[in-house]
Protein backbone atom coordinates (compact mmCIF):
# COMPACT_ATOMS: atom_id res chain seq x y z
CA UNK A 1 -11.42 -18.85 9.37
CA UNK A 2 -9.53 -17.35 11.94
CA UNK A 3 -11.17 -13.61 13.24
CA UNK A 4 -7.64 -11.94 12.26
CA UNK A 5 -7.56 -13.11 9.05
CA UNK A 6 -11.10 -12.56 7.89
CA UNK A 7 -9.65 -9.18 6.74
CA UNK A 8 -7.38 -10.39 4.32
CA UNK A 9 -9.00 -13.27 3.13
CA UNK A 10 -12.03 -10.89 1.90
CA UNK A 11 -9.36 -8.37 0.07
CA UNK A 12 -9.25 -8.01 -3.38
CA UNK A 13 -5.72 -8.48 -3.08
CA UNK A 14 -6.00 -12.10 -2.12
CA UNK A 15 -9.07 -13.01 -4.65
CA UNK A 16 -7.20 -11.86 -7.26
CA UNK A 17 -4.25 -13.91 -6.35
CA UNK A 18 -6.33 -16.78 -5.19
CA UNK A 19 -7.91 -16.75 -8.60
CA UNK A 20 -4.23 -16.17 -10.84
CA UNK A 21 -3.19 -19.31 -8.85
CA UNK A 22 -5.46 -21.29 -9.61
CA UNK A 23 -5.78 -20.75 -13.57
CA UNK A 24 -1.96 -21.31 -13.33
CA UNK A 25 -2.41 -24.88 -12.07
CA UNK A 26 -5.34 -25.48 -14.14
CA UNK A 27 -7.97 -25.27 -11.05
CA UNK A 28 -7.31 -29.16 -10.84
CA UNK A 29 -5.88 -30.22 -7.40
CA UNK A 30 -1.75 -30.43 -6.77
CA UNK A 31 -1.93 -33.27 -4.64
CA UNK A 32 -4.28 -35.54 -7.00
CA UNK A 33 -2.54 -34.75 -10.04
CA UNK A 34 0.44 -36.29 -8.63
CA UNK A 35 -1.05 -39.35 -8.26
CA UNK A 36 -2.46 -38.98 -11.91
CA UNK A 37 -6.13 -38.19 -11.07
CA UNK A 38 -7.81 -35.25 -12.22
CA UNK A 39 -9.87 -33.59 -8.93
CA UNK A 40 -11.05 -29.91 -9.22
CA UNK A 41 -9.41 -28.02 -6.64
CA UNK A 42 -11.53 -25.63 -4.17
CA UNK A 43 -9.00 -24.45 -1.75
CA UNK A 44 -5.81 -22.00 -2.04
CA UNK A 45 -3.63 -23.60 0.91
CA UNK A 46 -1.08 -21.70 2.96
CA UNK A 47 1.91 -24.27 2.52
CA UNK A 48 3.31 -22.26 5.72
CA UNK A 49 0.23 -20.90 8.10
CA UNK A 50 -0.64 -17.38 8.02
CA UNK A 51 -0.13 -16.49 12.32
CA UNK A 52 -0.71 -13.19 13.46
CA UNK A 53 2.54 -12.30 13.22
CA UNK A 54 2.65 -12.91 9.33
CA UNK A 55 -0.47 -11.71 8.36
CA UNK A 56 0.91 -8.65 6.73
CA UNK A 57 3.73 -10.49 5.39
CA UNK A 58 2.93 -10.72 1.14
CA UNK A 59 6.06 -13.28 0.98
CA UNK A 60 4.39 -15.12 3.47
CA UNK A 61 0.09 -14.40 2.58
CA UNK A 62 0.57 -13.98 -1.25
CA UNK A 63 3.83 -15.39 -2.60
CA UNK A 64 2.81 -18.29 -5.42
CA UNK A 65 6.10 -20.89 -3.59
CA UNK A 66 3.84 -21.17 -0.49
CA UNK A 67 0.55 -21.90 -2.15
CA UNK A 68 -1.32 -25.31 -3.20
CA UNK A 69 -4.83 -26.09 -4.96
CA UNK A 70 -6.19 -28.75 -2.86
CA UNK A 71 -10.01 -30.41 -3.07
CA UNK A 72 -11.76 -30.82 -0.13
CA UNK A 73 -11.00 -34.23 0.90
């Protein structure tokens, strides 16, 4: 994790949304429930990065469009 964005990612702002998105989806991972397997998914992804100069940005850190539930591999 990036020092500038330790901040944020420890807010109770971005658990709570971390944890609404991934109920939504089921916690089961976007990308292998495309391809019809069912993976638990472990990581809220930033579709577009969070930079420095967005960090503050909630359409950019906490909108639902620019989030995926990913596993690990």
């Amino acid at each position: 994790m990036k020092q500038y964005a330790e901040k944020f990612y420890k807010s109770k702002t971005w658990q709570s949304t971390r944890e609404a998105y991934s109920k939504s989806v089921g916690y089961l991972c976007e990308d292998c429930l495309k391809q019809g397997m069912f993976t638990a998914g472990e990581i809220v992804h930033h579709i577009r990065p969070i930079t420095r100069d967005n960090i503050n940005n909630p359409d950019i850190t906490l909108n639902w469009d620019n989030l995926r539930l990913l596993c690990r591999p």
